[in-house]
PDB file of N, CA and C in Angstrom:
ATOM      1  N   UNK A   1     -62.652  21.711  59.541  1.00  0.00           N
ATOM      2  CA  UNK A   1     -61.984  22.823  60.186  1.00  0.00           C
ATOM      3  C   UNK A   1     -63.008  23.695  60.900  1.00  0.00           C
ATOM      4  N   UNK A   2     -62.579  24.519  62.121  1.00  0.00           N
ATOM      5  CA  UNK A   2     -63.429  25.045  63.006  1.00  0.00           C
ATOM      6  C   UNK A   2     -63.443  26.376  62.061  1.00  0.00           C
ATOM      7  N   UNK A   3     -64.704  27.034  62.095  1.00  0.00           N
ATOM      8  CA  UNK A   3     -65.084  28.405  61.968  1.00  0.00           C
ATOM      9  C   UNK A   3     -63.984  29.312  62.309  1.00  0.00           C
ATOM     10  N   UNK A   4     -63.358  28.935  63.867  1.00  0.00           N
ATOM     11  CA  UNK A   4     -62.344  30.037  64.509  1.00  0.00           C
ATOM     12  C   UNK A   4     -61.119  30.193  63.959  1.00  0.00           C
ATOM     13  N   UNK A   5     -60.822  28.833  63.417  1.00  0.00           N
ATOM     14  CA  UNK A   5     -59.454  28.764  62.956  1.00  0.00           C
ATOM     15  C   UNK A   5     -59.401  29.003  61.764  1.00  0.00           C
ATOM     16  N   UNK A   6     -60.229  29.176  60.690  1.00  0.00           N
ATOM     17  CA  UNK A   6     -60.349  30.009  59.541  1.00  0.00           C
ATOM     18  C   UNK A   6     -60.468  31.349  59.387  1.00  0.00           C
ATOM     19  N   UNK A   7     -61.028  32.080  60.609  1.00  0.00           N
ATOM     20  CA  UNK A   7     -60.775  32.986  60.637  1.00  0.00           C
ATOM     21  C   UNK A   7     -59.527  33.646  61.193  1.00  0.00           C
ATOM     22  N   UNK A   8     -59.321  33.065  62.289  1.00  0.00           N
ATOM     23  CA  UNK A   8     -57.773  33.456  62.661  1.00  0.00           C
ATOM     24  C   UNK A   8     -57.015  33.450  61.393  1.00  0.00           C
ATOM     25  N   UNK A   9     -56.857  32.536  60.702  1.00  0.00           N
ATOM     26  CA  UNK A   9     -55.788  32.249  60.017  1.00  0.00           C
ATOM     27  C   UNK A   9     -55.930  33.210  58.358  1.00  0.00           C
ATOM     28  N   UNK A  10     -57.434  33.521  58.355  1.00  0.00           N
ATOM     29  CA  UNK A  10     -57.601  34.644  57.313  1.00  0.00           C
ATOM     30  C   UNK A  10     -56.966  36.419  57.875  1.00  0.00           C
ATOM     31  N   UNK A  11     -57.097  36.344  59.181  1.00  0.00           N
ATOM     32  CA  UNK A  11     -56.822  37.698  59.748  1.00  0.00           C
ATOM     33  C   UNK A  11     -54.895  37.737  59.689  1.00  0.00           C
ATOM     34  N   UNK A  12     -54.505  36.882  59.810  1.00  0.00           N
ATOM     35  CA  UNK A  12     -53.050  36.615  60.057  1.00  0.00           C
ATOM     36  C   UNK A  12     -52.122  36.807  58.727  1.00  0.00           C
ATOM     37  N   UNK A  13     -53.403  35.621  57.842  1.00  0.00           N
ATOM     38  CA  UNK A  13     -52.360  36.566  56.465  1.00  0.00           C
ATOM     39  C   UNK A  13     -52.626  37.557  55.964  1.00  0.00           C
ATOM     40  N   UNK A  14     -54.025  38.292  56.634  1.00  0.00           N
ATOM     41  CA  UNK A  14     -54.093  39.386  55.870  1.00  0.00           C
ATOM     42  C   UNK A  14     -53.024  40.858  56.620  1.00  0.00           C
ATOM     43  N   UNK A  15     -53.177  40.207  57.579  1.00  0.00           N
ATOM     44  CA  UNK A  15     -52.110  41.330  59.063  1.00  0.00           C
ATOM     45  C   UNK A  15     -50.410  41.003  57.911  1.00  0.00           C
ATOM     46  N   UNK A  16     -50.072  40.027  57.805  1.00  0.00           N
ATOM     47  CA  UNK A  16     -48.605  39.782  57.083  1.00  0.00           C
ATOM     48  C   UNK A  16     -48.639  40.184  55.908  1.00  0.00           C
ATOM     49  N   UNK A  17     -49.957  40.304  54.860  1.00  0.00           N
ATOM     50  CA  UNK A  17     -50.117  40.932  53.434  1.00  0.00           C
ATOM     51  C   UNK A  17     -50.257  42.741  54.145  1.00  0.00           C
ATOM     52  N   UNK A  18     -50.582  43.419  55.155  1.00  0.00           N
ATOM     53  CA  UNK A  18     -50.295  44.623  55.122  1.00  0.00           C
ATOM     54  C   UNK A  18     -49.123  45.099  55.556  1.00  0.00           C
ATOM     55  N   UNK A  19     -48.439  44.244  56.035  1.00  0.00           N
ATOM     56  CA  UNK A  19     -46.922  44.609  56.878  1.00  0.00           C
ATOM     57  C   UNK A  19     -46.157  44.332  55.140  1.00  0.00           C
ATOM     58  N   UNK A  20     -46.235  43.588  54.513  1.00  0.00           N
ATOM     59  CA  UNK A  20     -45.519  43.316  53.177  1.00  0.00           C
ATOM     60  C   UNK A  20     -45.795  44.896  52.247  1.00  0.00           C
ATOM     61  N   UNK A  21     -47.150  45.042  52.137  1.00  0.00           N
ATOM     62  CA  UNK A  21     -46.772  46.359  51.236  1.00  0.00           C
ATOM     63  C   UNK A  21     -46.451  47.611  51.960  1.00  0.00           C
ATOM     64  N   UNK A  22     -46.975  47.883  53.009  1.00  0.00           N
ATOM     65  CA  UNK A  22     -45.457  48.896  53.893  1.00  0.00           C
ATOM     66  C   UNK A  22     -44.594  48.962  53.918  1.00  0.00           C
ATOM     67  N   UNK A  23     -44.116  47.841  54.175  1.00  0.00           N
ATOM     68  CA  UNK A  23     -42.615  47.573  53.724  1.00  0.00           C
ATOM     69  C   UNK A  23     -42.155  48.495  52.462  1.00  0.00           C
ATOM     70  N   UNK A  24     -43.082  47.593  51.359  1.00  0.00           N
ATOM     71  CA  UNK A  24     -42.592  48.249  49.885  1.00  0.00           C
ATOM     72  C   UNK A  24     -42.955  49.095  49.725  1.00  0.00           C
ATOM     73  N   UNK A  25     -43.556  50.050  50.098  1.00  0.00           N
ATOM     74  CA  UNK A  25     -44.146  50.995  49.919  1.00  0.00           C
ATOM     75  C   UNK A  25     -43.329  52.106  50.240  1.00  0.00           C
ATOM     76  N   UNK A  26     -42.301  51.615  51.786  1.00  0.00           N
ATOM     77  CA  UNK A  26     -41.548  52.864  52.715  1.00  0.00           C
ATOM     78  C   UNK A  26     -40.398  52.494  52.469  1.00  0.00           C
ATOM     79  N   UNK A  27     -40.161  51.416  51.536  1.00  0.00           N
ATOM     80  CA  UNK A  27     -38.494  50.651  51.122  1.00  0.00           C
ATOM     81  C   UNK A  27     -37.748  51.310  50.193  1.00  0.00           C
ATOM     82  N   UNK A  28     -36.283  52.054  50.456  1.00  0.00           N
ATOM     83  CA  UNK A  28     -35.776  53.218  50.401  1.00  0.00           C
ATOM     84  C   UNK A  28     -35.723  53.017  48.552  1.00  0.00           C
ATOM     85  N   UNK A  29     -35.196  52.100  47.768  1.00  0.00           N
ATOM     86  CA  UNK A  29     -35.140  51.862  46.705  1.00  0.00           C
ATOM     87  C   UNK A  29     -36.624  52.631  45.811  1.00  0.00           C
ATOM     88  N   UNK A  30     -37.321  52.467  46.379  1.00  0.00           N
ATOM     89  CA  UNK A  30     -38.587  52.937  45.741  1.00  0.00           C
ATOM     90  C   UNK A  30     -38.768  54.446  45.952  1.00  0.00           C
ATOM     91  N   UNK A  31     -37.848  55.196  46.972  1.00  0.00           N
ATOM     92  CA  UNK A  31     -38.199  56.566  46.923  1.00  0.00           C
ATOM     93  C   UNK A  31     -37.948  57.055  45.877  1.00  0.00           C
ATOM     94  N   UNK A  32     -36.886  57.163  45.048  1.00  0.00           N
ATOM     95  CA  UNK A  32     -36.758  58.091  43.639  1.00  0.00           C
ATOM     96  C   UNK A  32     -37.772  58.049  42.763  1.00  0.00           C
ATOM     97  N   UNK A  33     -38.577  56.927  42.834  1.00  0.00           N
ATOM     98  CA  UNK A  33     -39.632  56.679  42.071  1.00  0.00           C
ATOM     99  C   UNK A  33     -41.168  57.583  42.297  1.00  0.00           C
ATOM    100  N   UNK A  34     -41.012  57.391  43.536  1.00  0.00           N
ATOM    101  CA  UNK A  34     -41.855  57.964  44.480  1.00  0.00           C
ATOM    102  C   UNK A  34     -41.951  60.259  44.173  1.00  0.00           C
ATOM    103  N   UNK A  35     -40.490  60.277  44.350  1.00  0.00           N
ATOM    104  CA  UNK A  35     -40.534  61.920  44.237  1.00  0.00           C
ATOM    105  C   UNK A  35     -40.744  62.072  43.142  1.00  0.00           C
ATOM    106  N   UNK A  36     -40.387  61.189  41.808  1.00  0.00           N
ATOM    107  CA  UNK A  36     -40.567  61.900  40.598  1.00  0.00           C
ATOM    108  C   UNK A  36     -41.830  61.861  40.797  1.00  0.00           C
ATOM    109  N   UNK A  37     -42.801  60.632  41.022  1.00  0.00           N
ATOM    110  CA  UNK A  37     -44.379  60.968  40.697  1.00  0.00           C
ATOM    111  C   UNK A  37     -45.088  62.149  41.713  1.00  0.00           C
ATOM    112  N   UNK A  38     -44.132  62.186  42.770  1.00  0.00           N
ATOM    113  CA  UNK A  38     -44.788  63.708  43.034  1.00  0.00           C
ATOM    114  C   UNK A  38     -44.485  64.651  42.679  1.00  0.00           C
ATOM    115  N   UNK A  39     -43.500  65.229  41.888  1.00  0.00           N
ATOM    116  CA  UNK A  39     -43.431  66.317  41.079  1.00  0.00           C
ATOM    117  C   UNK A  39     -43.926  66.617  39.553  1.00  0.00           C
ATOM    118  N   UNK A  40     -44.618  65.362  39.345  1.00  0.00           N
ATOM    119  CA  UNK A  40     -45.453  65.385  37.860  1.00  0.00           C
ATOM    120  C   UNK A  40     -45.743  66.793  37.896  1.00  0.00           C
ATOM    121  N   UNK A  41     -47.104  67.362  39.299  1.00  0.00           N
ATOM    122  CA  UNK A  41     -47.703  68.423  38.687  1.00  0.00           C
ATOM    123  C   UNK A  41     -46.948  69.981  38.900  1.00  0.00           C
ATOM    124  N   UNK A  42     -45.720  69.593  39.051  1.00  0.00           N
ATOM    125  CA  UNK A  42     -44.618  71.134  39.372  1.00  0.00           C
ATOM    126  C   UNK A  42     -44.079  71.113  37.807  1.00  0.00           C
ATOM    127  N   UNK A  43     -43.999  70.286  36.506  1.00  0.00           N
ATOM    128  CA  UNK A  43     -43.185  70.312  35.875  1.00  0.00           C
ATOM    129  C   UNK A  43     -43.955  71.152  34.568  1.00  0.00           C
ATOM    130  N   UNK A  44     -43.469  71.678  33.670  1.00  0.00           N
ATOM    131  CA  UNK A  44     -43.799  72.514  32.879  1.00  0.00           C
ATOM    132  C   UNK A  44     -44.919  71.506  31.480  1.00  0.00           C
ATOM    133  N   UNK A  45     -45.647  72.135  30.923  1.00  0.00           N
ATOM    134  CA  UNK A  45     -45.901  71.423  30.107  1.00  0.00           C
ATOM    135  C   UNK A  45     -45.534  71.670  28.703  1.00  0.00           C
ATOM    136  N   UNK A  46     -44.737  71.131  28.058  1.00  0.00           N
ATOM    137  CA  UNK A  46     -44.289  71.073  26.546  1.00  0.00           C
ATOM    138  C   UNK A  46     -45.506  71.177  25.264  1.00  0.00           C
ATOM    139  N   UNK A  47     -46.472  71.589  25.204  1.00  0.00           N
ATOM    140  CA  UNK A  47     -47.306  71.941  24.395  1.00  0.00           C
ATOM    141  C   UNK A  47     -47.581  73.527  24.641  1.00  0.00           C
ATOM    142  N   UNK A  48     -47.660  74.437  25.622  1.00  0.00           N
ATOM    143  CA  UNK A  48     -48.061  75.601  25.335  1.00  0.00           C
ATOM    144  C   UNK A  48     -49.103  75.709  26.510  1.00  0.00           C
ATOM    145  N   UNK A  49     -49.148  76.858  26.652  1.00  0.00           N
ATOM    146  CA  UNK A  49     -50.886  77.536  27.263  1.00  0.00           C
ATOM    147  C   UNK A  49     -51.335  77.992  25.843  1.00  0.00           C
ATOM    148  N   UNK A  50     -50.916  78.610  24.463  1.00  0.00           N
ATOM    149  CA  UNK A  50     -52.072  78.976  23.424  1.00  0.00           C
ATOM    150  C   UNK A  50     -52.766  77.839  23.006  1.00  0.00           C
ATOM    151  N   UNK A  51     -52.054  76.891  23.536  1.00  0.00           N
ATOM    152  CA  UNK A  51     -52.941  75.691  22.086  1.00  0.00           C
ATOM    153  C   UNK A  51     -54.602  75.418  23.669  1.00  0.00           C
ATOM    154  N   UNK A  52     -54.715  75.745  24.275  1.00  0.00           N
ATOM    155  CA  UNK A  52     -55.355  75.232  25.639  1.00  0.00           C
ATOM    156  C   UNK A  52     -56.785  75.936  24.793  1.00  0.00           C
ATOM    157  N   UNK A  53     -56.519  77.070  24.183  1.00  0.00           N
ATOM    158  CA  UNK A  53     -57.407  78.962  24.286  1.00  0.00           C
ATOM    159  C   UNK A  53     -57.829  77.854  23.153  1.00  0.00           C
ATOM    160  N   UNK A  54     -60.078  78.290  22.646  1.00  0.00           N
ATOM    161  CA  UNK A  54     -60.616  78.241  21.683  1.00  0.00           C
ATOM    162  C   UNK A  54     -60.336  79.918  21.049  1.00  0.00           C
TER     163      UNK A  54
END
């Protein structure tokens, strides 16, 4: 096999492996998932601020 055509053909699946996780990444099913992990750091924490204090 030629040099060129290994590389073409490495660039091609790697171009179709980044169009695949965009996809999943911006694929509507996955948003709820998505907002909860961005509101982790808005949510209260269930242990306290005293227990934090020496």
């Amino acid at each position: 096999m030629d040099s060129g055509l290994i590389g073409a053909s490495v660039t091609v699946l790697f171009f179709l492996l980044f169009i695949a996780i965009v996809w999943w990444a911006y694929h509507k099913d996955n948003r709820k998932k998505y907002e909860e992990a961005a509101n982790i750091p808005f949510e209260e924490d269930d242990t306290g601020a005293d227990s934090r204090h020496l």
